[in-house]
Protein backbone atom coordinates (compact mmCIF):
# COMPACT_ATOMS: atom_id res chain seq x y z
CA UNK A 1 53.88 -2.41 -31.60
CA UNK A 2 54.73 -0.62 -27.98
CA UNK A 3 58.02 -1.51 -28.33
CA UNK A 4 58.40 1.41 -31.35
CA UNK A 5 56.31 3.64 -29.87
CA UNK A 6 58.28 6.63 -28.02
CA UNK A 7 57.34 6.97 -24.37
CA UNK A 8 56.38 10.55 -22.99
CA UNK A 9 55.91 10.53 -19.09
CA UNK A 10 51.99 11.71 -19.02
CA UNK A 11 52.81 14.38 -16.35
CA UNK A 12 55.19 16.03 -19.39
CA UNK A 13 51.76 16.07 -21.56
CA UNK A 14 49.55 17.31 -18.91
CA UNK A 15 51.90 20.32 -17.78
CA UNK A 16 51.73 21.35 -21.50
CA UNK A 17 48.08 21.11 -22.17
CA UNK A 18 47.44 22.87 -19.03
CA UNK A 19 48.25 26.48 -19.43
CA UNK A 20 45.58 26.43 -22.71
CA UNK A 21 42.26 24.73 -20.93
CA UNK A 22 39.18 26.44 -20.20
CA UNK A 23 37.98 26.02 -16.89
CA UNK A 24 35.07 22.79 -16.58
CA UNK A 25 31.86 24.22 -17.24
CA UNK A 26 29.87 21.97 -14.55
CA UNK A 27 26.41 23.28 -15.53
CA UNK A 28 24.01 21.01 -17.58
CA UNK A 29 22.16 21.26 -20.65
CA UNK A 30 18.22 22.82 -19.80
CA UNK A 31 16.26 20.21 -18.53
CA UNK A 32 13.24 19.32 -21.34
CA UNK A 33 13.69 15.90 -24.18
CA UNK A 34 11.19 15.56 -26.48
CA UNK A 35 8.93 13.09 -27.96
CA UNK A 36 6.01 12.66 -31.08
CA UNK A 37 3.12 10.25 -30.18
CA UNK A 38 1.26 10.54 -33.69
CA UNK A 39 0.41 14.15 -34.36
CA UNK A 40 1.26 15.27 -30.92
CA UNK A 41 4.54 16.92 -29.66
CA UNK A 42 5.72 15.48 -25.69
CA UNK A 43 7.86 17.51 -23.92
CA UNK A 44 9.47 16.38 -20.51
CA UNK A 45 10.09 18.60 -18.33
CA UNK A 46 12.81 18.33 -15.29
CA UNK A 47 11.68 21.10 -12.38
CA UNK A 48 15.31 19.18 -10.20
CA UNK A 49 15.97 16.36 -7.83
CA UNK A 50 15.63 15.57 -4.47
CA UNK A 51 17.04 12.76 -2.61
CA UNK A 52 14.98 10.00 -0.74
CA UNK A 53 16.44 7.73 1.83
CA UNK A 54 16.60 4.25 1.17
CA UNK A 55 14.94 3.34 4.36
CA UNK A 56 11.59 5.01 3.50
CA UNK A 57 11.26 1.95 1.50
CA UNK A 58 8.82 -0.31 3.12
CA UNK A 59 7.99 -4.70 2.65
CA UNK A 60 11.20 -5.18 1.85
CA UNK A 61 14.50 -6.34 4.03
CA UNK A 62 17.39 -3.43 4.10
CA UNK A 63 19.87 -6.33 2.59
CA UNK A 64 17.30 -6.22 -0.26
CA UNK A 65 17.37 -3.17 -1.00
CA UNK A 66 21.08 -2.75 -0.86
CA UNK A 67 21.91 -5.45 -3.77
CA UNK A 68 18.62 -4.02 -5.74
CA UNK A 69 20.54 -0.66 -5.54
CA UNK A 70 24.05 -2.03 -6.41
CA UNK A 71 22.76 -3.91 -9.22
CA UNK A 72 21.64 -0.82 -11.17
CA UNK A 73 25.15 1.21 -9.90
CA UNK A 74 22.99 3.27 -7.49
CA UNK A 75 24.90 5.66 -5.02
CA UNK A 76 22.36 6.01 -2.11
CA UNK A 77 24.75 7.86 0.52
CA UNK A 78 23.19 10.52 1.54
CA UNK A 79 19.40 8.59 -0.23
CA UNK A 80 18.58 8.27 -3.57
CA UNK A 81 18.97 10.88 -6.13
CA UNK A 82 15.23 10.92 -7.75
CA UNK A 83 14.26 13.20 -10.18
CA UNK A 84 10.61 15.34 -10.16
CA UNK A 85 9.45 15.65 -13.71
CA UNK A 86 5.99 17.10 -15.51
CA UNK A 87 5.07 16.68 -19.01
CA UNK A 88 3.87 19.44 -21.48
CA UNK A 89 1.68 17.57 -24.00
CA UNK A 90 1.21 19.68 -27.35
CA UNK A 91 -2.00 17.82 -28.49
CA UNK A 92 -2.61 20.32 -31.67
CA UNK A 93 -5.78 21.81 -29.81
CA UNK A 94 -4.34 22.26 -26.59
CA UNK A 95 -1.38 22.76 -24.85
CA UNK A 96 -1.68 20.75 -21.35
CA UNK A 97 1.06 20.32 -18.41
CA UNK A 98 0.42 17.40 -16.42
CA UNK A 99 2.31 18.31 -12.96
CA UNK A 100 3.89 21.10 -12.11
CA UNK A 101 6.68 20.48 -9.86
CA UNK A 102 8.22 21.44 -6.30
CA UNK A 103 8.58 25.52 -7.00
CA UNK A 104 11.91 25.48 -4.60
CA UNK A 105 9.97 23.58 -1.81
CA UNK A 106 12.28 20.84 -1.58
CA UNK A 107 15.35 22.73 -1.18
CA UNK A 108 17.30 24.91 -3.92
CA UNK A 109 18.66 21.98 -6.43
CA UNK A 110 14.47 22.15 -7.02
CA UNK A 111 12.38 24.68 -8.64
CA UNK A 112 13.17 24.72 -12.40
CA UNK A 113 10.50 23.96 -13.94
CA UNK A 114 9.58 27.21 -15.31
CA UNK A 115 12.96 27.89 -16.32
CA UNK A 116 12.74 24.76 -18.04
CA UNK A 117 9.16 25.15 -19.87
CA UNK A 118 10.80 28.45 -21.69
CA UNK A 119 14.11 26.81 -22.35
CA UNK A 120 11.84 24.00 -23.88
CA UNK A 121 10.19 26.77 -26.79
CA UNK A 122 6.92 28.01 -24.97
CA UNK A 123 6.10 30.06 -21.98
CA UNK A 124 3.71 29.36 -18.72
CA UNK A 125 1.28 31.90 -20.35
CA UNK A 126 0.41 29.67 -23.25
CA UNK A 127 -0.95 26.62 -21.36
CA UNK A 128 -4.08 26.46 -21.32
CA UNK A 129 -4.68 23.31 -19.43
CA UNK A 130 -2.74 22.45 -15.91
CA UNK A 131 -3.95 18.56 -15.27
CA UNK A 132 -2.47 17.24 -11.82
CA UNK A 133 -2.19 13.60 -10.51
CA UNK A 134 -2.45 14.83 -7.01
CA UNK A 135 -1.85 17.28 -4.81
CA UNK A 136 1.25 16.60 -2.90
CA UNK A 137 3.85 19.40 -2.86
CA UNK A 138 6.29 18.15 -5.57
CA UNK A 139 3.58 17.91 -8.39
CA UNK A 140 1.12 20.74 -7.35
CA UNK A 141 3.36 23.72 -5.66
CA UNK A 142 4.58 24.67 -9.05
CA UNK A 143 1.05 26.28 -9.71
CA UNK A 144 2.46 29.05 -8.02
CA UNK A 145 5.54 31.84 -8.52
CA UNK A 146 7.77 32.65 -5.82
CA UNK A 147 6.08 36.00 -4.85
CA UNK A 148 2.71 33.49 -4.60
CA UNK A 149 1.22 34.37 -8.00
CA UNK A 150 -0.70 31.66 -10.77
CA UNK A 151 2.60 30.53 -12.38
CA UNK A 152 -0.13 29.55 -15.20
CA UNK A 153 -2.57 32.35 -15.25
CA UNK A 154 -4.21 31.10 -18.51
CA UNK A 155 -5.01 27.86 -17.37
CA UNK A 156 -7.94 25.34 -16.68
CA UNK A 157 -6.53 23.67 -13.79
CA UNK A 158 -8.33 20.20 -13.09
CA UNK A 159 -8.00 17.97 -9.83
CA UNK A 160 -9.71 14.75 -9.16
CA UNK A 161 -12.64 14.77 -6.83
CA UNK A 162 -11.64 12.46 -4.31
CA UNK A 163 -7.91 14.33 -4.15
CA UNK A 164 -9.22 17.73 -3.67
CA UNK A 165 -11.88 16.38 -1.20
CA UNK A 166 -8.98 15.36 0.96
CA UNK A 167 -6.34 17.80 0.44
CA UNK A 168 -8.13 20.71 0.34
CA UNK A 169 -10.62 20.03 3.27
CA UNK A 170 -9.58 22.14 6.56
CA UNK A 171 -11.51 19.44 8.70
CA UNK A 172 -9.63 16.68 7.21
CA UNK A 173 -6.60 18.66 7.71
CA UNK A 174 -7.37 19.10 11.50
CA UNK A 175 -7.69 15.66 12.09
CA UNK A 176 -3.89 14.42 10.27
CA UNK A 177 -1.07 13.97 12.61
CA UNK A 178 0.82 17.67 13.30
CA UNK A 179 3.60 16.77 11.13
CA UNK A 180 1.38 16.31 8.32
CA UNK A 181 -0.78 19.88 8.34
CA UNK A 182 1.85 22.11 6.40
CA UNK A 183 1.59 19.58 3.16
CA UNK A 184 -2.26 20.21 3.45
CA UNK A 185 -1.66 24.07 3.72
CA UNK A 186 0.83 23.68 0.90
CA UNK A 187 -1.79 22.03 -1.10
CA UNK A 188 -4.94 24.82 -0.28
CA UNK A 189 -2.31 27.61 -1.06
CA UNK A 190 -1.31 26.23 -3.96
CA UNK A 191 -4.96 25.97 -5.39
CA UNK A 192 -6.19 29.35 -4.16
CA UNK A 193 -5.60 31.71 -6.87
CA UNK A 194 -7.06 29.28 -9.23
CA UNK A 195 -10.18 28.80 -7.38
CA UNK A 196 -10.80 32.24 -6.67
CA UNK A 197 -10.76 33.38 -10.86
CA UNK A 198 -12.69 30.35 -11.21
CA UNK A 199 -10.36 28.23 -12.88
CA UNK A 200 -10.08 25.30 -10.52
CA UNK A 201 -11.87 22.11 -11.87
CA UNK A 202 -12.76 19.08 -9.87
CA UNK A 203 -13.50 15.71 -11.99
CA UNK A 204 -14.64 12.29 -11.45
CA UNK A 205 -13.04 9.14 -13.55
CA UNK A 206 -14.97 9.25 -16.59
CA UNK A 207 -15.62 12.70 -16.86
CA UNK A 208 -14.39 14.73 -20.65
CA UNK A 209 -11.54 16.78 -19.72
CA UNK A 210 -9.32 17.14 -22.60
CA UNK A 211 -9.67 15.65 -25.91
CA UNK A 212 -7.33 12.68 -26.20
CA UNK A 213 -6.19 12.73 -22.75
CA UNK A 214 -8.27 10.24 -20.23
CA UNK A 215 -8.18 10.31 -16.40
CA UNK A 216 -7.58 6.87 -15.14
CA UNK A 217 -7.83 6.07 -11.49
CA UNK A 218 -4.66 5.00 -9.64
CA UNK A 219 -5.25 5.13 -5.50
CA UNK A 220 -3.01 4.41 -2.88
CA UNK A 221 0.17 6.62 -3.25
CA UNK A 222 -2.75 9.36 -2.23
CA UNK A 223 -6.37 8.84 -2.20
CA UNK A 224 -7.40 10.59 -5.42
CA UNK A 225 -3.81 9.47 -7.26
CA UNK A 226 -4.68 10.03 -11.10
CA UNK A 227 -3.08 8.62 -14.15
CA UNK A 228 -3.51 10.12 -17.38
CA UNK A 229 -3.60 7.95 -20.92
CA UNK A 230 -2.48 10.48 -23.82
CA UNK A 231 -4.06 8.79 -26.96
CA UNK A 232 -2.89 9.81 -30.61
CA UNK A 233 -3.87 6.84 -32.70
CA UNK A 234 -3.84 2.80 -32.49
CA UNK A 235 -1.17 1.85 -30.48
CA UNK A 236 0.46 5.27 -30.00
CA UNK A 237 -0.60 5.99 -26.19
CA UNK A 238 1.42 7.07 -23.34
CA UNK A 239 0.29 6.71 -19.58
CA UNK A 240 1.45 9.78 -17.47
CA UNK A 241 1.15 8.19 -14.19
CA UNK A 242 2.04 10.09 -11.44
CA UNK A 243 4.22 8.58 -8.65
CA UNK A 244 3.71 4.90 -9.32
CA UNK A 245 7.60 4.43 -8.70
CA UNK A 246 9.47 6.88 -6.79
CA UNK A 247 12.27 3.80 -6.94
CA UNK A 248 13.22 2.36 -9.93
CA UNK A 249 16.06 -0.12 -8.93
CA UNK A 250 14.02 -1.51 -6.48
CA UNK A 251 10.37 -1.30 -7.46
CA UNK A 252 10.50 -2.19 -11.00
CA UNK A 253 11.79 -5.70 -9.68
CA UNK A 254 9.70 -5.85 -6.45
CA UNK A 255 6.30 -4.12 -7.53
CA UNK A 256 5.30 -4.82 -3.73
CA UNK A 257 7.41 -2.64 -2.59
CA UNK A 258 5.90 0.59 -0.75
CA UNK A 259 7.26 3.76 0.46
CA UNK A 260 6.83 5.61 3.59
CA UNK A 261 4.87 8.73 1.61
CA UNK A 262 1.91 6.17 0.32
CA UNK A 263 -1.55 7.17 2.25
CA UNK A 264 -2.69 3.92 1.59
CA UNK A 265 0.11 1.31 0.69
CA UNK A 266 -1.88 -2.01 0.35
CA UNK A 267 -3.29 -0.72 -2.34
CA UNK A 268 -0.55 1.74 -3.69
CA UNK A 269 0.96 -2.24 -4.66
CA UNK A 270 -2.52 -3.18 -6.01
CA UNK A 271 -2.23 -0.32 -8.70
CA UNK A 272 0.84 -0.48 -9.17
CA UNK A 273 0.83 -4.29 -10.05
CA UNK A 274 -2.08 -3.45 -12.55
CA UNK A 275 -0.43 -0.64 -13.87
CA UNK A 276 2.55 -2.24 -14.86
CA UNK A 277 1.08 -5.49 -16.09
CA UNK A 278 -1.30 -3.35 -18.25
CA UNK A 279 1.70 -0.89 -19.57
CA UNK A 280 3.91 -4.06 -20.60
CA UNK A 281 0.91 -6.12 -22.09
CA UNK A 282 0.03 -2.77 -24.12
CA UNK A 283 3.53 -1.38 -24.96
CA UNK A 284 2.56 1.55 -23.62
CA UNK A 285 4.76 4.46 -23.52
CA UNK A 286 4.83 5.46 -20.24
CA UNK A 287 6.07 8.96 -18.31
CA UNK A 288 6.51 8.36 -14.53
CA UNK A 289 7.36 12.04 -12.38
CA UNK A 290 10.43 10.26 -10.44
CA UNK A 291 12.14 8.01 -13.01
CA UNK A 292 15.17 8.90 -13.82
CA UNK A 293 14.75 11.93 -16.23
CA UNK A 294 13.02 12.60 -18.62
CA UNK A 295 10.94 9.49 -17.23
CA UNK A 296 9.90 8.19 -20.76
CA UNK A 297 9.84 5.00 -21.22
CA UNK A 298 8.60 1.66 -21.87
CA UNK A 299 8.14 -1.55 -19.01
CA UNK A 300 9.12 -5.29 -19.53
CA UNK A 301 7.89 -7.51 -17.89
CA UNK A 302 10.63 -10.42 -16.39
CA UNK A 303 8.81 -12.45 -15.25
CA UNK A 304 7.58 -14.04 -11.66
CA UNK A 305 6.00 -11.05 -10.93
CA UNK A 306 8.83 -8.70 -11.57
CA UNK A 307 9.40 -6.11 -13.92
CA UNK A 308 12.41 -3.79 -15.89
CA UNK A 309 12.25 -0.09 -17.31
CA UNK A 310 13.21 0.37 -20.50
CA UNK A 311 14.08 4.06 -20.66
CA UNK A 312 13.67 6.10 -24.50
CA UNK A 313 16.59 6.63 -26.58
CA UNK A 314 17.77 10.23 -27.04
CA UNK A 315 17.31 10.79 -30.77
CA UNK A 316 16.12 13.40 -33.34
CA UNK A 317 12.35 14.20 -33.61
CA UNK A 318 10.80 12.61 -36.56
C-alpha cells in the first residue's frame, strides 16, 4: 500500500497551507455546562483557576504525591492547576447560586464568574438566593463588584452560624496569626453591603432555607464548612459540597489526605471520609468548587478505603 502512494516532503505541504491560515484563536469557550436533575436546570459556573503547590498537601510523603500526580497526567510545575467553580441551581421557584467565586482576588486568570453567569443565559440581578459553603475568599469575594458594590443586589444571602461567628467576628480576627487577618477582612467586606440592606442570613443545620435545597454540615476545611443536597425527586440529588477536595489525583485515592488551608484537618478527613462513602453508596451527583471544571460528577468507591471521580459526560440537555 505505501509503496504506491506518492511521497510529498511535509515541509512542501506546510509552506502551501501556510499563506491561507487564520491565526490560532487561543481563547476558550465561556465557562458554564449544564445539567437537569428532575425538573430543575444546573448550571456550573467557572469564575478561573488558580494554582496550588503540591507541598501544601499534608499526611502524605512527597514521593506519594508525585506518582498520585503522574498517574492522572498532572503537570504540577509551578502547583496544581485547580479550578474555582459555583453552581446556579434553577429550582423552578428560585434561582439560587451556591458560591460565588474569587472576584480577581487570586490574581487576573480569576474573576469570571459574572462574565460567566451572563454568558450562561441569566444575569446577577435575577438571583434571588446567594447560599455560601463558607466564607473563605475564593467562594465568598464574588458577592462583591470591583468598585465594591452587591454583585447580587436582589439576593437573600445565607451563611451558616458557626462560619459567620468566626469569620466575621473582629475579636476572633484579633486573636489569628498576622498573616491570617486580611482573609478575615476579606470575609467582613465581602458581607457588608448585604448586612447593612438586611439581606444577610445566618442559619443553623436544620433550619428551611430554600425549598429542595438542604444544608448539611461538613467541618474541618473551616469551622462552619456547609454542604448543600439539591433534591428533585427519588434518586435525583446532587451534593454541592464546598471544598471537600481541592486535589483530585491525590485525595480521591487517599481521602486522609489534608491540605495546608484546613482550620481543622483531623476532622476535614473525618467528613470527607463520610462524605464520600455516603456520595458513592447513594450515587449521588455531586458538584465539588475545585474539581476539575465544571466539577460534576459522580464518586466510586475502589476499594480499601480509596476512592475515583467519575466526572459527567458533555452531552445535550434532555
Amino acid at each position: 500500500l505505501f509503496a504506491a502512494v506518492a511521497i510529498v516532503p511535509f515541509t512542501a505541504i506546510a509552506e502551501s497551507q501556510s499563506t491561507n491560515l487564520p491565526k490560532q484563536q487561543r481563547t476558550q469557550a465561556p465557562g458554564f455546562h449544564r445539567m437537569t436533575l428532575g425538573d430543575m436546570e444546573i448550571t456550573a459556573i467557572h469564575d478561573g483557576t488558580t494554582r496550588l503547590g503540591a507541598e501544601l498537601l499534608k499526611d502524605i510523603k512527597a514521593d506519594d504525591v508525585r506518582t498520585l500526580l503522574d498517574r492522572m497526567f498532572v503537570d504540577s510545575a509551578g502547583g496544581v492547576q485547580t479550578s474555582i467553580n459555583a453552581f446556579l441551581i434553577h429550582t423552578g421557584k428560585n434561582l439560587v447560586l451556591i458560591d460565588t467565586g474569587a472576584a480577581g482576588k487570586f490574581g487576573p486568570s480569576t474573576g469570571g464568574m459574572l462574565e460567566n453567569i451572563k454568558a450562561a443565559g441569566y444575569s446577577p440581578e435575577q438571583i434571588d438566593t446567594v447560599l455560601v459553603t463558607h466564607l473563605h475568599p475564593d467562594h465568598a469575594c464574588g458577592l462583591l463588584t470591583t468598585d465594591g458594590k452587591a454583585a447580587f443586589p436582589n439576593a437573600q444571602v445565607w451563611v451558616g452560624k458557626t462560619e459567620a461567628d468566626y469569620w466575621l467576628s473582629e475579636s476572633v480576627a484579633a486573636q489569628a496569626p498576622k498573616d491570617a487577618q486580611g482573609a478575615f477582612k476579606l470575609a467582613r467586606d465581602s458581607v457588608a453591603p448585604y448586612g447593612a440592606a438586611k439581606r444577610l442570613h445566618r442559619f443553623n443545620i436544620g433550619d428551611s432555607l430554600v425549598d429542595n435545597i438542604t444544608a448539611v454540615a461538613a467541618p474541618g476545611h473551616t469551622p462552619g464548612h456547609t454542604a448543600y443536597l439539591v433534591t428533585a425527586g427519588p434518586k435525583q440529588s446532587l451534593l454541592v459540597w464546598g471544598d471537600i477536595v481541592h486535589n483530585h489525583s491525590v485525595q480521591f485515592a487517599r481521602p486522609d489526605v489534608a491540605i495546608e488551608f484546613d482550620t481543622d484537618a483531623k476532622q476535614a478527613v473525618v467528613t470527607r471520609k463520610k462524605i464520600f462513602a455516603e456520595a458513592a453508596q447513594n450515587r449521588l451527583w455531586v458538584a465539588g468548587a475545585h474539581l476539575p471544571f465544571p466539577g460534576l460528577g459522580h464518586v466510586r468507591t475502589e476499594g480499601n478505603g480509596s476512592y475515583a471521580w467519575v466526572p459527567i459526560e458533555f452531552g445535550p440537555i434532555k
